[in-house]
Protein backbone atom coordinates (compact mmCIF):
# COMPACT_ATOMS: atom_id res chain seq x y z
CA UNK A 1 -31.87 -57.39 50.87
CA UNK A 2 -33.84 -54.47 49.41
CA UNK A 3 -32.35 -52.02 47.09
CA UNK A 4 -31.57 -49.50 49.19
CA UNK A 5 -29.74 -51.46 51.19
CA UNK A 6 -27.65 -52.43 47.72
CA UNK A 7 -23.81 -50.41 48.24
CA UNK A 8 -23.77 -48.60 44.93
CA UNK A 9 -19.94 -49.40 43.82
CA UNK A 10 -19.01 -46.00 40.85
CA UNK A 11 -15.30 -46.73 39.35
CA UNK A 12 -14.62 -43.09 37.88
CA UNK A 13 -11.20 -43.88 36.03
CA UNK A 14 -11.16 -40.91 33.45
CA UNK A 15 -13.63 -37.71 32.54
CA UNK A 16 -16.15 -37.66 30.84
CA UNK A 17 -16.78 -36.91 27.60
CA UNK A 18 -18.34 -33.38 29.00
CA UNK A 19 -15.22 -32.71 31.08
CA UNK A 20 -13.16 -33.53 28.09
CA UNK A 21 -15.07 -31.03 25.14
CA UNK A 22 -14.88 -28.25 27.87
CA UNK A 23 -11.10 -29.10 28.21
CA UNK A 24 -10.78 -28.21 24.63
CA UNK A 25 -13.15 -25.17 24.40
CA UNK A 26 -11.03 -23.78 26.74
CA UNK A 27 -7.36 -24.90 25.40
CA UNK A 28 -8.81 -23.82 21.76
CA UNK A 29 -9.78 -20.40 23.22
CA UNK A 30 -6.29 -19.44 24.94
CA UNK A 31 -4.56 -20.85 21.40
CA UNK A 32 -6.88 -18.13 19.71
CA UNK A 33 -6.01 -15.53 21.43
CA UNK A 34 -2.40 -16.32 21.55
CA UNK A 35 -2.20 -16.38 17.84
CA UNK A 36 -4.18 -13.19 17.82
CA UNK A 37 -1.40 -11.35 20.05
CA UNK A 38 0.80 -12.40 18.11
CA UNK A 39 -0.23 -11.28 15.12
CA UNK A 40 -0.58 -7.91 16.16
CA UNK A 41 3.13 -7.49 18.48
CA UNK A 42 4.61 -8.85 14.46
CA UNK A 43 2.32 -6.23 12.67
CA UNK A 44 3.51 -3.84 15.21
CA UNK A 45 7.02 -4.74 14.74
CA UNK A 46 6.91 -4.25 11.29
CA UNK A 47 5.23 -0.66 11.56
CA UNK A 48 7.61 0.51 13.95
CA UNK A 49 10.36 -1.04 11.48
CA UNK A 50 9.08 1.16 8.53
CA UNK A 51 9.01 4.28 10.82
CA UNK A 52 12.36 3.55 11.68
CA UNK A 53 13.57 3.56 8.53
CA UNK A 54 11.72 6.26 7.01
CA UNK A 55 12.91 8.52 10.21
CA UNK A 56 16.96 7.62 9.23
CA UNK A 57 15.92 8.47 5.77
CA UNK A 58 14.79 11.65 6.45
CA UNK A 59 17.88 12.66 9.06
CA UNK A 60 19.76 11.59 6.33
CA UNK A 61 18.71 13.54 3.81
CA UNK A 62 18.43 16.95 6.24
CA UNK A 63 22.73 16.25 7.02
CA UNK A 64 22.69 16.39 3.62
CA UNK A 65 21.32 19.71 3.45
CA UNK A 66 23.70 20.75 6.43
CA UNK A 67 26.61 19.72 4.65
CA UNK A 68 25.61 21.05 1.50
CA UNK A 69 29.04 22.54 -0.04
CA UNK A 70 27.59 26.20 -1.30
CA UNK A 71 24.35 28.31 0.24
CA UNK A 72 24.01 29.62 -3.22
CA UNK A 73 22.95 26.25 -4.72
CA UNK A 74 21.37 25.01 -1.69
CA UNK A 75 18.15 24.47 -3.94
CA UNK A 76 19.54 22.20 -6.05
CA UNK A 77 18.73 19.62 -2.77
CA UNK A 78 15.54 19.08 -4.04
CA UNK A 79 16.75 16.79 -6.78
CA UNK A 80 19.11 15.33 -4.87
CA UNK A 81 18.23 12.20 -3.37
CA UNK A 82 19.83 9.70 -0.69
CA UNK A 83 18.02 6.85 -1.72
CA UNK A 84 14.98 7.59 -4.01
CA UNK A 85 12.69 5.23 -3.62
CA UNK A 86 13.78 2.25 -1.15
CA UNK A 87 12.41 -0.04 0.61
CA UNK A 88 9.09 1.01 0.28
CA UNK A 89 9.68 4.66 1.02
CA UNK A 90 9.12 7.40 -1.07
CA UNK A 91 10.96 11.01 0.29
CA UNK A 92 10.80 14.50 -1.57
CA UNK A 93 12.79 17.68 -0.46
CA UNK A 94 11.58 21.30 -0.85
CA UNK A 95 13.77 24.08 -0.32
CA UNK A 96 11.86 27.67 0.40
CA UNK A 97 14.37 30.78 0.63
CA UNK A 98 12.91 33.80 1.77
CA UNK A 99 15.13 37.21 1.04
CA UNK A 100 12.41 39.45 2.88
CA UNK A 101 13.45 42.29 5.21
CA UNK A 102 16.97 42.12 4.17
CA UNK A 103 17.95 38.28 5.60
CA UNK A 104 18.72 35.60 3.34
CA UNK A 105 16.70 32.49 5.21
CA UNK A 106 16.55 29.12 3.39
CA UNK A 107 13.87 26.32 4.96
CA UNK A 108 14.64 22.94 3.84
CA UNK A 109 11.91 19.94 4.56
CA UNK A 110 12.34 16.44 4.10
CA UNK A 111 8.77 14.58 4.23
CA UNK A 112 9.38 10.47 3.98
CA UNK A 113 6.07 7.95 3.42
CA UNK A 114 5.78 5.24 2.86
CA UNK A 115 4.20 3.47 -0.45
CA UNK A 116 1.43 1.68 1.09
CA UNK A 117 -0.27 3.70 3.61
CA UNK A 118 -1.48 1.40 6.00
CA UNK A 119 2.17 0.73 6.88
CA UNK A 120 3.02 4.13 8.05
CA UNK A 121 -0.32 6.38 7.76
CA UNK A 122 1.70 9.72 9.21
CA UNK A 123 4.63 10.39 6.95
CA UNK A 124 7.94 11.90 8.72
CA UNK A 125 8.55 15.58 8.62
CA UNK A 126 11.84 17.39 9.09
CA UNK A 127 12.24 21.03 8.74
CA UNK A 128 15.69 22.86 9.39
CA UNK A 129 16.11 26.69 9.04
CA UNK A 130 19.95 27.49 7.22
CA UNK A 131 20.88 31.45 7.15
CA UNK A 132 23.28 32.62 4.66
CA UNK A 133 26.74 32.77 6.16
């Protein structure tokens, strides 16, 4: 019998060791980026957490200014404070009356940020307009 003639008998009972490093190239790749999604959705979470907050604080402190007891001491807003400094937040309160052509007009703006800006790198703004009763 010659060589060629020889049946060539090839038992392939597992992968090879190529199959097998490819296998995890491709397992460790879809890990990576799953761990990578999630790190931003939780970083996302949390932003979206500060705005949240920082937004209540802010409608807060403007029904404060709508409930305010007396026009006439409707400045004294600015140094009232719902929660100071919380949470990371810091808020301050201006209050701008303007007595020209004969109309008493008060503007009243809350502006929350936060401490660190990376969490919240646009601070809230809320502006209401009160006329004297």
């Amino acid at each position: 019998m010659n060589r060629a003639q020889i049946p060539q008998r090839r038992d392939r009972r597992g992968f090879t060791l190529i199959e097998v490093m490819m296998a995890m190239v491709i397992l460790a790749g879809v890990v990576l980026a799953m761990g990578m999604s999630t790190t931003t959705l939780s970083r996302s979470v949390r932003n979206s957490d500060v705005r949240n907050r920082a937004q209540s604080a802010a409608d807060m402190q403007i029904g404060r200014a709508r409930a305010w007891p007396s026009y006439a001491t409707l400045s004294q807003l600015t140094m009232a404070k719902y929660n100071g400094t919380s949470d990371g937040l810091t808020s301050s309160t201006t209050v701008a009356m303007d007595t020209t052509a004969g109309q008493s007009i008060t503007l009243v703006t809350v502006r929350v940020s936060a401490v660190q800006s990376a969490l919240m790198p646009i601070p809230i703004s809320r502006t209401i307009t009160i006329a004297a009763p």
